[in-house]
PDB file of N, CA and C in Angstrom:
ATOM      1  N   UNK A   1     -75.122  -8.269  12.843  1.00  0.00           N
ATOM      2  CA  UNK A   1     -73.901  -8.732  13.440  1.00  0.00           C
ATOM      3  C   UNK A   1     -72.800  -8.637  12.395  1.00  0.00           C
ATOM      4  N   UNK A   2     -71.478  -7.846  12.522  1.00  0.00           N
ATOM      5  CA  UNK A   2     -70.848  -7.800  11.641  1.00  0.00           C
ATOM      6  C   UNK A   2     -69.419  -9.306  11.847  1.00  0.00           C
ATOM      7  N   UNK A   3     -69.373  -9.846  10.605  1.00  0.00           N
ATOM      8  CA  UNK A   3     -68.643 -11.091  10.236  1.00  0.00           C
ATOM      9  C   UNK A   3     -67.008 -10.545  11.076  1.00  0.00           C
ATOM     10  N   UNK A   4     -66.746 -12.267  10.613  1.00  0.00           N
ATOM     11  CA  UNK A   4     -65.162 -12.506  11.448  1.00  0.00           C
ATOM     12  C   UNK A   4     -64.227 -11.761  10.699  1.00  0.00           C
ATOM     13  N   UNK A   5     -64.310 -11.133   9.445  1.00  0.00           N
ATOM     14  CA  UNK A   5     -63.768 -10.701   8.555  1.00  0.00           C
ATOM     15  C   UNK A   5     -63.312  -9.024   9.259  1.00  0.00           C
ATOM     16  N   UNK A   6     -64.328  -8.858   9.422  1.00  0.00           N
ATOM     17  CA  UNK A   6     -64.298  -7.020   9.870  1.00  0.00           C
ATOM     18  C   UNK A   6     -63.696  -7.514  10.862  1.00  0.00           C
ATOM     19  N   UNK A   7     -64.121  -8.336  12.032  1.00  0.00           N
ATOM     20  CA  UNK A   7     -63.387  -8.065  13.421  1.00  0.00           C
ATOM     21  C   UNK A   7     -61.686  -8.562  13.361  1.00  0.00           C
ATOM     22  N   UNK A   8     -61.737  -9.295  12.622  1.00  0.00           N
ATOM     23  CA  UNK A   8     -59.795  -9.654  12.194  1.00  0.00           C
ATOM     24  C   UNK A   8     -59.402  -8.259  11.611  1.00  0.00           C
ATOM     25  N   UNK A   9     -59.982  -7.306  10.781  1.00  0.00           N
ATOM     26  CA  UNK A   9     -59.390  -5.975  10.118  1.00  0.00           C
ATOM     27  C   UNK A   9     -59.337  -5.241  11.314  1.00  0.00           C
ATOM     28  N   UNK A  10     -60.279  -5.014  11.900  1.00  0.00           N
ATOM     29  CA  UNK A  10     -59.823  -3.725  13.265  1.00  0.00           C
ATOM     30  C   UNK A  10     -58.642  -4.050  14.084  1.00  0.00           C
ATOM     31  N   UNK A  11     -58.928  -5.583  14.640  1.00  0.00           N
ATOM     32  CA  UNK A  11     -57.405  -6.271  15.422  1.00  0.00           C
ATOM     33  C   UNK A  11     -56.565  -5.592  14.248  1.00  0.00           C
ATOM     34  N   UNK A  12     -56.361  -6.170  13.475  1.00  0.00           N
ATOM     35  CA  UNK A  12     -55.182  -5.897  12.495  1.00  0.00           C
ATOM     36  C   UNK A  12     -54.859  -4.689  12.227  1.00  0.00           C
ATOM     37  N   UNK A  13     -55.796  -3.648  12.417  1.00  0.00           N
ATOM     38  CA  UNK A  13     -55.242  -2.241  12.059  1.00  0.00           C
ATOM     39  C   UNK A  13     -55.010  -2.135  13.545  1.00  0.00           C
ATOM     40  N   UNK A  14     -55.592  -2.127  14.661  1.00  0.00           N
ATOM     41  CA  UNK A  14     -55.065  -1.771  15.665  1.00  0.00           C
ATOM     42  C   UNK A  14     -53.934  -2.074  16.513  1.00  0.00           C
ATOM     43  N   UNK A  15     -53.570  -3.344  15.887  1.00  0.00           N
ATOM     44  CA  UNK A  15     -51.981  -3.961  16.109  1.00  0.00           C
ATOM     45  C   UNK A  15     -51.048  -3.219  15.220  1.00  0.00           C
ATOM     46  N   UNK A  16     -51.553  -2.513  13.938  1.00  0.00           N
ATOM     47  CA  UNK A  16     -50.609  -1.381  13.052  1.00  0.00           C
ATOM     48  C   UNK A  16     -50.060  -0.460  13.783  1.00  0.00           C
ATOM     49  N   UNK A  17     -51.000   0.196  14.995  1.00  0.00           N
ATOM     50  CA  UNK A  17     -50.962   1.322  15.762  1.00  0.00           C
ATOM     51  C   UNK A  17     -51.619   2.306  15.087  1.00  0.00           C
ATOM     52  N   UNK A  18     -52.862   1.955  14.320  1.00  0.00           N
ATOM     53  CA  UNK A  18     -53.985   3.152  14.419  1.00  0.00           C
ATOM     54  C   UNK A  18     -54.510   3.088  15.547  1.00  0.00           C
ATOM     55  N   UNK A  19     -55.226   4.469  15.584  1.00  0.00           N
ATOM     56  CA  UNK A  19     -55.843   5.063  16.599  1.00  0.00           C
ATOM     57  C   UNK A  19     -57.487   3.933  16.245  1.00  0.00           C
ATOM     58  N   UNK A  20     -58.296   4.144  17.325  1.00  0.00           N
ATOM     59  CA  UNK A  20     -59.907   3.769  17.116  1.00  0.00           C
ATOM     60  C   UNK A  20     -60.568   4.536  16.337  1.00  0.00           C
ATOM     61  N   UNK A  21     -60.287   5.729  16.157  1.00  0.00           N
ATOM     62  CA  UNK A  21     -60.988   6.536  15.121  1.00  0.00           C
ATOM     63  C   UNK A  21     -60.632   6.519  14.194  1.00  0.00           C
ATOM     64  N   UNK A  22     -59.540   6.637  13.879  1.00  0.00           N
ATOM     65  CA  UNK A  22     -59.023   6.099  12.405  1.00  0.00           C
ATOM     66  C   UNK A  22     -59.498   4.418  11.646  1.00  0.00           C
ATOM     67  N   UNK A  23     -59.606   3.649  12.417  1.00  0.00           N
ATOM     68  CA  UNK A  23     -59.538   2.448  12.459  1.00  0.00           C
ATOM     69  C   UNK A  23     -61.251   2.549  12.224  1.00  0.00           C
ATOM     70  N   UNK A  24     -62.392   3.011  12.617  1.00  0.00           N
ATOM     71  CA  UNK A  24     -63.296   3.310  12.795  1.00  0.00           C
ATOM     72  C   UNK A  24     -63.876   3.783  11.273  1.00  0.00           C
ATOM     73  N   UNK A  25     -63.020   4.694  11.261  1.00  0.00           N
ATOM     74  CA  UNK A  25     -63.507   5.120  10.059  1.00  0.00           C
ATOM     75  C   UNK A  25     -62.775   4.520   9.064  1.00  0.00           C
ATOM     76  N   UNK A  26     -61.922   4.106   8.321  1.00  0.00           N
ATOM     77  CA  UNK A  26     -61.391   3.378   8.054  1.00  0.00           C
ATOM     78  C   UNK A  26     -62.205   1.977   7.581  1.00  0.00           C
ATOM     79  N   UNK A  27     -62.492   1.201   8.392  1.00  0.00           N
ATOM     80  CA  UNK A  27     -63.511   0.034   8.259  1.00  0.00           C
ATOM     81  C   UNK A  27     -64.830   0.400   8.048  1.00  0.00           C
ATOM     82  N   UNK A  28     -65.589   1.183   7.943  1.00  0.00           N
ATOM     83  CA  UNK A  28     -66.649   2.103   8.153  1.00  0.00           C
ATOM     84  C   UNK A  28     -67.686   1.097   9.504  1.00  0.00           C
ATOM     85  N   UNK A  29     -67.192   1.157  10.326  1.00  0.00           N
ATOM     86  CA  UNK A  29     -67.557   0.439  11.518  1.00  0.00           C
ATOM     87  C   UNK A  29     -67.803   1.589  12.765  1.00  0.00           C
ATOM     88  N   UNK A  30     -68.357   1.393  13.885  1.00  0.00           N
ATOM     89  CA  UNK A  30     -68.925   2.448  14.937  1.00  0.00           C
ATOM     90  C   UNK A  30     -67.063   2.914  15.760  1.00  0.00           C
ATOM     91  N   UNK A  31     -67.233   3.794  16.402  1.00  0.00           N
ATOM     92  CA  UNK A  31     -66.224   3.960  17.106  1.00  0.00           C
ATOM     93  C   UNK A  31     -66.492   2.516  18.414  1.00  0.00           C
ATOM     94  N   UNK A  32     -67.492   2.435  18.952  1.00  0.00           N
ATOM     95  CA  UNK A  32     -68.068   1.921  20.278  1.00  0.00           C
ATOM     96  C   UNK A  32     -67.262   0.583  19.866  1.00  0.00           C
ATOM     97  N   UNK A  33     -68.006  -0.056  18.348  1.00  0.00           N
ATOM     98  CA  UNK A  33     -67.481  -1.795  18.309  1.00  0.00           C
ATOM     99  C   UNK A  33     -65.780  -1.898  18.153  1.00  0.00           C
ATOM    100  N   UNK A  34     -65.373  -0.676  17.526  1.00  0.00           N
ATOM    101  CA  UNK A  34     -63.425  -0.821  17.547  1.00  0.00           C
ATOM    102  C   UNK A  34     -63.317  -0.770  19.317  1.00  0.00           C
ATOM    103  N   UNK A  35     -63.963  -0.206  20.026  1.00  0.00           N
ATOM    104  CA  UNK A  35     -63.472  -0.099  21.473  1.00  0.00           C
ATOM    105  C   UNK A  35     -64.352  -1.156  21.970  1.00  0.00           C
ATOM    106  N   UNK A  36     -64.859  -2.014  21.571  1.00  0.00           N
ATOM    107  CA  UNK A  36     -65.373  -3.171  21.963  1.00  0.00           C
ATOM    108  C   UNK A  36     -64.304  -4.588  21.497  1.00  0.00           C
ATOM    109  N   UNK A  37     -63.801  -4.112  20.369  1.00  0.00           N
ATOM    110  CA  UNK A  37     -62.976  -4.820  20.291  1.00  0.00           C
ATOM    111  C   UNK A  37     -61.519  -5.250  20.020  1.00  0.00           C
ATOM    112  N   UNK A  38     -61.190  -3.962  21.290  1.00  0.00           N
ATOM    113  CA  UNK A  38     -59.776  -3.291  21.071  1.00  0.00           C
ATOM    114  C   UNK A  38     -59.681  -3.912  22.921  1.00  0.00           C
ATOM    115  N   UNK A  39     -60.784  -4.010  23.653  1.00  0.00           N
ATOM    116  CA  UNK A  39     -60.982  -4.405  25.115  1.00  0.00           C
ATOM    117  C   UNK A  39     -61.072  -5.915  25.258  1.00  0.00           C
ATOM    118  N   UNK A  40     -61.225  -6.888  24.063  1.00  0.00           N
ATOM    119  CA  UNK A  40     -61.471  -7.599  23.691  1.00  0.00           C
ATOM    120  C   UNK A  40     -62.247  -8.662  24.397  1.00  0.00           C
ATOM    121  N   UNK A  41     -63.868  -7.641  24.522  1.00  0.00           N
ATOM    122  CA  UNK A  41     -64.767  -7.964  24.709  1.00  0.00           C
ATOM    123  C   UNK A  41     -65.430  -8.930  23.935  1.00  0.00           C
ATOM    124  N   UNK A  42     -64.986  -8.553  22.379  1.00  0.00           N
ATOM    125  CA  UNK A  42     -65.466  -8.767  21.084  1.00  0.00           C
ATOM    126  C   UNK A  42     -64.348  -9.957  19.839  1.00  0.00           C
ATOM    127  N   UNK A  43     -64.472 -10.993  19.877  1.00  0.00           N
ATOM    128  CA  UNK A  43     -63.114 -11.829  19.231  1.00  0.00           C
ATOM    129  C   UNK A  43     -64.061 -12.416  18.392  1.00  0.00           C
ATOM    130  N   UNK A  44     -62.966 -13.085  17.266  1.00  0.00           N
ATOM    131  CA  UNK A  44     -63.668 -13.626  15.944  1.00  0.00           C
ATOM    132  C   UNK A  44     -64.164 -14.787  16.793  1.00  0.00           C
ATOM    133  N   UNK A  45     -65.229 -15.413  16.285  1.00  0.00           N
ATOM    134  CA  UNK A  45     -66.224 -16.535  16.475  1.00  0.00           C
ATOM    135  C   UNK A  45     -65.030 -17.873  16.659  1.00  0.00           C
ATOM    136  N   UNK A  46     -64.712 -17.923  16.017  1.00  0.00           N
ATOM    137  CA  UNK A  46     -63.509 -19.320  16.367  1.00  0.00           C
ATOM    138  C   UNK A  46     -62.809 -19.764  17.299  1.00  0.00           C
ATOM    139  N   UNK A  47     -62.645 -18.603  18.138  1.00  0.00           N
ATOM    140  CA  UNK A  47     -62.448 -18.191  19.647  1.00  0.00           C
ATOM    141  C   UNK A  47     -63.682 -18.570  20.578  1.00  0.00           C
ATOM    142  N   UNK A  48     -64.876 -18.441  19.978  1.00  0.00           N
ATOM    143  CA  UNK A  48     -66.042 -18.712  20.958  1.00  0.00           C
ATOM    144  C   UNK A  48     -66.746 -19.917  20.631  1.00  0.00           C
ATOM    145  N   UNK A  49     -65.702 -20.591  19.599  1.00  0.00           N
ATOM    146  CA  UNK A  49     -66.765 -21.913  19.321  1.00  0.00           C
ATOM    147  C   UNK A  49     -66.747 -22.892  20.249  1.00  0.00           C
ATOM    148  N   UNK A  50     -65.339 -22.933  20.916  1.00  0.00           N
ATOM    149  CA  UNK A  50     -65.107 -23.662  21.810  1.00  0.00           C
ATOM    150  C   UNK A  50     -65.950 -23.797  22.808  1.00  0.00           C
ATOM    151  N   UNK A  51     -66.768 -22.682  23.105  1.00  0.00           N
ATOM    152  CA  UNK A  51     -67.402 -22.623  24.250  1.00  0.00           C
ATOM    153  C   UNK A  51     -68.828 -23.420  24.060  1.00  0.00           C
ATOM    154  N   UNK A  52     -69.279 -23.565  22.735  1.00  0.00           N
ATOM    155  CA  UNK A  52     -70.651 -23.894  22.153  1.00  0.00           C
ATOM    156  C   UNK A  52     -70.858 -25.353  22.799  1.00  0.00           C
ATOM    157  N   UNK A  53     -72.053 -25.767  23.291  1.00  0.00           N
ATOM    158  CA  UNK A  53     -72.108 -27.540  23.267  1.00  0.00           C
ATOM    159  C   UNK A  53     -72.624 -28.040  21.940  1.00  0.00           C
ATOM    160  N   UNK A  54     -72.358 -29.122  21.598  1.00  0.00           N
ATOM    161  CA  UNK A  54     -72.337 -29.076  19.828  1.00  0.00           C
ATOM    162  C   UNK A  54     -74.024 -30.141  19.922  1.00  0.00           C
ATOM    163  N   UNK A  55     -73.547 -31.011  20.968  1.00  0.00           N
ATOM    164  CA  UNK A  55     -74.240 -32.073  21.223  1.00  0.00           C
ATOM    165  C   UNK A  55     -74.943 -31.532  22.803  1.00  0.00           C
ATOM    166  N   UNK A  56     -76.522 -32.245  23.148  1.00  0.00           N
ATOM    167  CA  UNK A  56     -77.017 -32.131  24.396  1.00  0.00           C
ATOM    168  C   UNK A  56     -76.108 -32.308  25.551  1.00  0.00           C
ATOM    169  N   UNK A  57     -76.122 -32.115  26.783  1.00  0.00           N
ATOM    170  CA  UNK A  57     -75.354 -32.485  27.748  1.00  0.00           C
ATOM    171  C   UNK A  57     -75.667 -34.032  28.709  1.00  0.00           C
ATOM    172  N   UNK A  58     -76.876 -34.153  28.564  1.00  0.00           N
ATOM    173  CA  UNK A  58     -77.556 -35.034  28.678  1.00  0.00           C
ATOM    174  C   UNK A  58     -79.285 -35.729  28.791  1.00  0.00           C
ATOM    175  N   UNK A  59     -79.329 -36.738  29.272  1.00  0.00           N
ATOM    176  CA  UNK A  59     -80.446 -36.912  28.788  1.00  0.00           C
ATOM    177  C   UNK A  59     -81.887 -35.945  29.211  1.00  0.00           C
ATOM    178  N   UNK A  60     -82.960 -36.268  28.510  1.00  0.00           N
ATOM    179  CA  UNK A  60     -83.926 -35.712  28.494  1.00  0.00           C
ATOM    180  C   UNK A  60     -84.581 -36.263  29.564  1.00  0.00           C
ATOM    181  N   UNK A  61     -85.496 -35.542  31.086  1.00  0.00           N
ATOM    182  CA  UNK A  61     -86.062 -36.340  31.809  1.00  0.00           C
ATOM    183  C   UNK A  61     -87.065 -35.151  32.211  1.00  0.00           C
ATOM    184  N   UNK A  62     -88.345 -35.616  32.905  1.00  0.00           N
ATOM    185  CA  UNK A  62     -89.210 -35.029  33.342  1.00  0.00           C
ATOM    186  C   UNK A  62     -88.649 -34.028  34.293  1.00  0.00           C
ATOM    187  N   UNK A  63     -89.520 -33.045  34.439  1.00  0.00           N
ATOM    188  CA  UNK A  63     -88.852 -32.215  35.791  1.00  0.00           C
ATOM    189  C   UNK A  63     -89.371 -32.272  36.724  1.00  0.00           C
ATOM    190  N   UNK A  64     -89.144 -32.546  37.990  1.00  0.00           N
ATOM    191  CA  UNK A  64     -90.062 -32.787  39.387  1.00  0.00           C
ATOM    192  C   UNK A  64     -90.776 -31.450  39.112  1.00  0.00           C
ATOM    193  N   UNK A  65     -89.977 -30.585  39.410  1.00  0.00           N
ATOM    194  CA  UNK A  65     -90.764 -28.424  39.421  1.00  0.00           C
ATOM    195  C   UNK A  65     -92.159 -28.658  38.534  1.00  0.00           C
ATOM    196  N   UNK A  66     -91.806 -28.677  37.088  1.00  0.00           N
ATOM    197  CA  UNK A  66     -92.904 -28.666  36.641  1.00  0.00           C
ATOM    198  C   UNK A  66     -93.216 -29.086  35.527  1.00  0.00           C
ATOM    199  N   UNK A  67     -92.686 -30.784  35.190  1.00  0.00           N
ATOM    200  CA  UNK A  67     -93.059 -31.393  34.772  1.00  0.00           C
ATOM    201  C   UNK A  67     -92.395 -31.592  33.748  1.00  0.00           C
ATOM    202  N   UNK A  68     -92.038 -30.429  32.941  1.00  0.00           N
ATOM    203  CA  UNK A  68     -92.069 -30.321  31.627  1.00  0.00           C
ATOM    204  C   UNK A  68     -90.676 -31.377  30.946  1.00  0.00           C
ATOM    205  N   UNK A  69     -90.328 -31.557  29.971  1.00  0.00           N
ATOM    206  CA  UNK A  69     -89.438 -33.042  29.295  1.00  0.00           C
ATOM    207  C   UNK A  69     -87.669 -31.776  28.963  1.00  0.00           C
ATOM    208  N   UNK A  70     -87.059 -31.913  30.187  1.00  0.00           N
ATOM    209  CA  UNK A  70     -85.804 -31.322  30.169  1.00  0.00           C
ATOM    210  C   UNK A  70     -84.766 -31.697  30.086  1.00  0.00           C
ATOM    211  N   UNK A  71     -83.407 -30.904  29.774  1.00  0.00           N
ATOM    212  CA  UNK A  71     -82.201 -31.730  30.254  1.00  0.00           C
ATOM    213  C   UNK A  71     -82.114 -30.693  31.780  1.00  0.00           C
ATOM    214  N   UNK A  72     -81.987 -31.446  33.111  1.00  0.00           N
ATOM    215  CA  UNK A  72     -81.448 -30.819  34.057  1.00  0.00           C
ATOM    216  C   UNK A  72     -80.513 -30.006  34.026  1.00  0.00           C
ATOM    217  N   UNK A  73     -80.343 -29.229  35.162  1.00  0.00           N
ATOM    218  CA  UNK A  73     -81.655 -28.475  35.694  1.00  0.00           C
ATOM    219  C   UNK A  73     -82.565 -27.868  34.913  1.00  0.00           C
ATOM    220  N   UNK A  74     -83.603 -27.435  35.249  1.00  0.00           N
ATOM    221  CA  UNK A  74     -84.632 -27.231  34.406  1.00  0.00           C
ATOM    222  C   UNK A  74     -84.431 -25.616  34.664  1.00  0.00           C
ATOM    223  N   UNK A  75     -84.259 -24.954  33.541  1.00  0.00           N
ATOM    224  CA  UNK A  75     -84.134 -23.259  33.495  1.00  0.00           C
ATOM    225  C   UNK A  75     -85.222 -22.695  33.894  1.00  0.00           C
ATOM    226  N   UNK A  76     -86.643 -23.158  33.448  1.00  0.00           N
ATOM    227  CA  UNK A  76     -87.817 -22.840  33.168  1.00  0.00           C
ATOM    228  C   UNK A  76     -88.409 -22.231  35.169  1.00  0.00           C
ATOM    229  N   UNK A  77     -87.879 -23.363  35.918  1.00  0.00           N
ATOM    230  CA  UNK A  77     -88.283 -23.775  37.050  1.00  0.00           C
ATOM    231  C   UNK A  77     -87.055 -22.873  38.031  1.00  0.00           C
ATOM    232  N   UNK A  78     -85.748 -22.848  37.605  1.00  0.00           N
ATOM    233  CA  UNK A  78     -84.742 -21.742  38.269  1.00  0.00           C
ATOM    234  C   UNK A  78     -85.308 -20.196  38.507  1.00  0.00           C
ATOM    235  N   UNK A  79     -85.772 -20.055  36.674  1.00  0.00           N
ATOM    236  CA  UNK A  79     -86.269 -18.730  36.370  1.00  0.00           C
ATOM    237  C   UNK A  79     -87.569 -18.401  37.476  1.00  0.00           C
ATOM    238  N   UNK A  80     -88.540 -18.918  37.700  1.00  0.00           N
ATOM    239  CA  UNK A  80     -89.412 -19.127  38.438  1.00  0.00           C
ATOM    240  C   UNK A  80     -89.290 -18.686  39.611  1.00  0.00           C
ATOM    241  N   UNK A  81     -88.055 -19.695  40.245  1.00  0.00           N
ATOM    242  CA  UNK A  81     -87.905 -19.632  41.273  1.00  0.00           C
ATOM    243  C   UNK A  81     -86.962 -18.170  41.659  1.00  0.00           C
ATOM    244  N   UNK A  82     -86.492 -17.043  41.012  1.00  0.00           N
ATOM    245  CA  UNK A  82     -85.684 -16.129  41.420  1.00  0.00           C
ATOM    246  C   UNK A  82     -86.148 -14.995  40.583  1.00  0.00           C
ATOM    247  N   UNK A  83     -87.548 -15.112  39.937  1.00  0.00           N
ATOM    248  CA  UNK A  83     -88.206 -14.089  39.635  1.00  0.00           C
ATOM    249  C   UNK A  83     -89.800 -14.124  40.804  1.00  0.00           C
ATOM    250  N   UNK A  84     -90.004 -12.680  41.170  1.00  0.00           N
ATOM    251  CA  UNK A  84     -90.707 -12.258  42.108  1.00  0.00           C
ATOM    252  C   UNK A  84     -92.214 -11.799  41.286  1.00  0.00           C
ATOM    253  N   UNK A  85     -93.478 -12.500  41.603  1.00  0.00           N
ATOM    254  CA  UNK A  85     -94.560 -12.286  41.099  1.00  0.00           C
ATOM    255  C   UNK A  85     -95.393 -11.547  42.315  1.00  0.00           C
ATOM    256  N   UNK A  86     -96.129 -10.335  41.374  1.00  0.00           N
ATOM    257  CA  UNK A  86     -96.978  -9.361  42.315  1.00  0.00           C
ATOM    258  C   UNK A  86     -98.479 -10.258  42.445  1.00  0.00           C
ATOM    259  N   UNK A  87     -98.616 -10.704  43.646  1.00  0.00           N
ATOM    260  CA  UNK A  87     -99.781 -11.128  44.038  1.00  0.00           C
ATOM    261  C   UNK A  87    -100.886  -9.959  44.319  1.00  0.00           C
ATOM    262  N   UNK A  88    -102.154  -9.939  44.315  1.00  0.00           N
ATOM    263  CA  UNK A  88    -102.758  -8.834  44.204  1.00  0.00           C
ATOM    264  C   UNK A  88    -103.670  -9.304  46.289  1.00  0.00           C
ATOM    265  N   UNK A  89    -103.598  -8.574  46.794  1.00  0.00           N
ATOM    266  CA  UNK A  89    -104.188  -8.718  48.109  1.00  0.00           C
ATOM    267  C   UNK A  89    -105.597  -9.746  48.430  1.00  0.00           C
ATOM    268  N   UNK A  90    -105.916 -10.405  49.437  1.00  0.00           N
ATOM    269  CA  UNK A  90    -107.014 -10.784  49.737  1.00  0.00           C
ATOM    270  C   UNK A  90    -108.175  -9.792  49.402  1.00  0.00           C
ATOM    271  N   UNK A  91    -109.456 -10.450  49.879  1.00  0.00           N
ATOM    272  CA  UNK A  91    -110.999  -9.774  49.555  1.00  0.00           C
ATOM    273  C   UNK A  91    -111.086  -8.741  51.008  1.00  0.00           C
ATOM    274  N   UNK A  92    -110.859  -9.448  52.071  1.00  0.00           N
ATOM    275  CA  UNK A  92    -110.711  -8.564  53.119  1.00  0.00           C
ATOM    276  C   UNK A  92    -109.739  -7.901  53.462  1.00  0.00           C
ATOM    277  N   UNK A  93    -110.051  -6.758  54.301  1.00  0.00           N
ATOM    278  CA  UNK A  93    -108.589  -6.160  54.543  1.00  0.00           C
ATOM    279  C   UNK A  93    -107.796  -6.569  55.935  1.00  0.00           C
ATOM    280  N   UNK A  94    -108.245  -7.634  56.614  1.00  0.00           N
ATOM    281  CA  UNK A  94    -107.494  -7.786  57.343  1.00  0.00           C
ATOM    282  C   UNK A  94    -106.118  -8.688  56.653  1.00  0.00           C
ATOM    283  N   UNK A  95    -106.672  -9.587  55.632  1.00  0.00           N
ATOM    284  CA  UNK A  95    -106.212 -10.514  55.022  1.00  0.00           C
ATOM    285  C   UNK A  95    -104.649  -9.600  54.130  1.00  0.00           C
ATOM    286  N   UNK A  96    -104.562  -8.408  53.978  1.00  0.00           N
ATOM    287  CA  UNK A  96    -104.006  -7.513  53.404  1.00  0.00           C
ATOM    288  C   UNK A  96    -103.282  -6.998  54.327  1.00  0.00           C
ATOM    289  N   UNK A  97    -103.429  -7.240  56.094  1.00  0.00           N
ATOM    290  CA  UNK A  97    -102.365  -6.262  56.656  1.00  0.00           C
ATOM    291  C   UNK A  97    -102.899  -4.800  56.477  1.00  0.00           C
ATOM    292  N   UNK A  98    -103.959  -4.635  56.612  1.00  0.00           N
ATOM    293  CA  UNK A  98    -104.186  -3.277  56.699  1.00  0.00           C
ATOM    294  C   UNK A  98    -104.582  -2.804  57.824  1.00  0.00           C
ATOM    295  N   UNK A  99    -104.454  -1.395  58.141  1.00  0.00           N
ATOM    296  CA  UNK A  99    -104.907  -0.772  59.267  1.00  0.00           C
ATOM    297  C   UNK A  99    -105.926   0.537  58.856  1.00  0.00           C
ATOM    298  N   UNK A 100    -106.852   0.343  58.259  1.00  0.00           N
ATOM    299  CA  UNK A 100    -107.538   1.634  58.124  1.00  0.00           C
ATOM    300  C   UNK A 100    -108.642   2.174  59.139  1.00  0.00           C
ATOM    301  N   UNK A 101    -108.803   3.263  58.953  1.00  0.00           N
ATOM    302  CA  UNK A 101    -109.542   4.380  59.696  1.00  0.00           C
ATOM    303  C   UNK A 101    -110.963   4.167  58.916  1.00  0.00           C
ATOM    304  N   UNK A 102    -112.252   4.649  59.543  1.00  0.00           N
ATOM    305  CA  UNK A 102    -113.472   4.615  59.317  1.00  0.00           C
ATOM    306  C   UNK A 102    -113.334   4.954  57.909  1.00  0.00           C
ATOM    307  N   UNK A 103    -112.965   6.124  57.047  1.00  0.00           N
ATOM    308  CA  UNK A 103    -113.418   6.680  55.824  1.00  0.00           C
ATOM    309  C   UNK A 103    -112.704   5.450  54.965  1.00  0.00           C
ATOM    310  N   UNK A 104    -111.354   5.648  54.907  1.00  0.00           N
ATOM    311  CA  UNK A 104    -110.338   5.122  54.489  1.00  0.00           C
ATOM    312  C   UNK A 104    -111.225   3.324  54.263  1.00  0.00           C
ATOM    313  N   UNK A 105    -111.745   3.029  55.354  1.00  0.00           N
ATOM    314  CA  UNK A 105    -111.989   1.105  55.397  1.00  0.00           C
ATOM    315  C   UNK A 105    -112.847   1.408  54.335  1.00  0.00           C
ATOM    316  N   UNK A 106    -114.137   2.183  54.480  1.00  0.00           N
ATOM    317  CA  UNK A 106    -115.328   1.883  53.253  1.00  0.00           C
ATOM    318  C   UNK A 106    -114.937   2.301  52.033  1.00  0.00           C
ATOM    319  N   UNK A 107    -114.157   3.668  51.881  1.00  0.00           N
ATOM    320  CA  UNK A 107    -113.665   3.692  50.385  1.00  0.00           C
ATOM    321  C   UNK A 107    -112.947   2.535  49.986  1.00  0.00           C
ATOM    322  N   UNK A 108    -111.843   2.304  50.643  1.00  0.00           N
ATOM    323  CA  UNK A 108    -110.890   0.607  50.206  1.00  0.00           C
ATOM    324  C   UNK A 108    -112.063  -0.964  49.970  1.00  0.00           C
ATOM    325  N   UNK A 109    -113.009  -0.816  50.415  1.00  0.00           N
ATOM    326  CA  UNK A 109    -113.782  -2.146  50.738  1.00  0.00           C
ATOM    327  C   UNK A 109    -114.949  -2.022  48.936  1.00  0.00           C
ATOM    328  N   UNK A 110    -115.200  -0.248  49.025  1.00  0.00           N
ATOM    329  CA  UNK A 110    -115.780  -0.285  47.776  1.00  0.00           C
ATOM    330  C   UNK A 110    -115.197  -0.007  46.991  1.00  0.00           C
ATOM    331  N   UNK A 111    -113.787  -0.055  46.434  1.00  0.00           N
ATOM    332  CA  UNK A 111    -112.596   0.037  45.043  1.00  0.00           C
ATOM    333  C   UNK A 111    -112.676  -2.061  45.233  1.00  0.00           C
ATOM    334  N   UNK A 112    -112.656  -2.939  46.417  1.00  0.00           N
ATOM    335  CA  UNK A 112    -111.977  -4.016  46.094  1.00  0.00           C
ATOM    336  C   UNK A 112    -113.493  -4.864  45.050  1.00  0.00           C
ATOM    337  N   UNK A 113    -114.804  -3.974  45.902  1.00  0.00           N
ATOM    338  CA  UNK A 113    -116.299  -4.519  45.001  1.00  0.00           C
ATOM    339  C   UNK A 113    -116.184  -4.269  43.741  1.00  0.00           C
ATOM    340  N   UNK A 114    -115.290  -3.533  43.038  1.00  0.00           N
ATOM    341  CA  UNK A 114    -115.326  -3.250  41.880  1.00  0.00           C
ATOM    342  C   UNK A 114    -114.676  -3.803  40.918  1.00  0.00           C
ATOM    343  N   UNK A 115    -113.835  -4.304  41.682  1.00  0.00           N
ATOM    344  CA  UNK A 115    -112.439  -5.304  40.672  1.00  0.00           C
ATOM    345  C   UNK A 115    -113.061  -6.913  40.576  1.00  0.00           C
TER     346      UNK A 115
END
């Protein structure tokens, strides 16, 4: 991560009216981070401290979801809930929604004996 130091020099040359490539090379910095922080995607840290919580938000309590000792909402239990897990099919194939044909049922019935 390059310091508040470099990112105040690119602002500063680029408020001169250098170009990004000049400015780029110049600082010996990427072209991409001067246009990262010429869009000002990219600002010195002092600008983003504000945003930091310094202190918890509040207290620590069990989580109904799953138990665990949180400050609400519980991330752990959000994440959970809006990530999609591949369940692997029942033993039978009706249990699977399947429709197979004579060959098709006994090959599928002897791949599931094997797992």
């Amino acid at each position: 991560m390059l310091s508040d130091a470099v990112v105040e020099a690119v602002q500063g040359l680029l408020s001169d009216g250098y170009s990004q490539r000049a400015v780029a090379a110049m600082v010996h910095v990427s072209r991409g981070f001067v246009s990262t922080v010429a869009s000002g995607k990219r600002v010195a840290s002092e600008a983003n401290r504000t945003t930091v919580l310094s202190s918890p938000s509040g207290p620590q309590v069990r989580c109904p979801g799953c138990g665990g000792l949180v400050q609400l909402p519980c991330v752990a239990c959000r994440t959970r809930a809006t990530t999609t897990h591949r369940t692997p099919p029942g033993d039978d194939v009706e249990a699977a929604a399947l429709q197979l044909v004579d060959g098709h049922r006994t090959r599928y019935e002897a791949i599931r004996r094997k797992l």
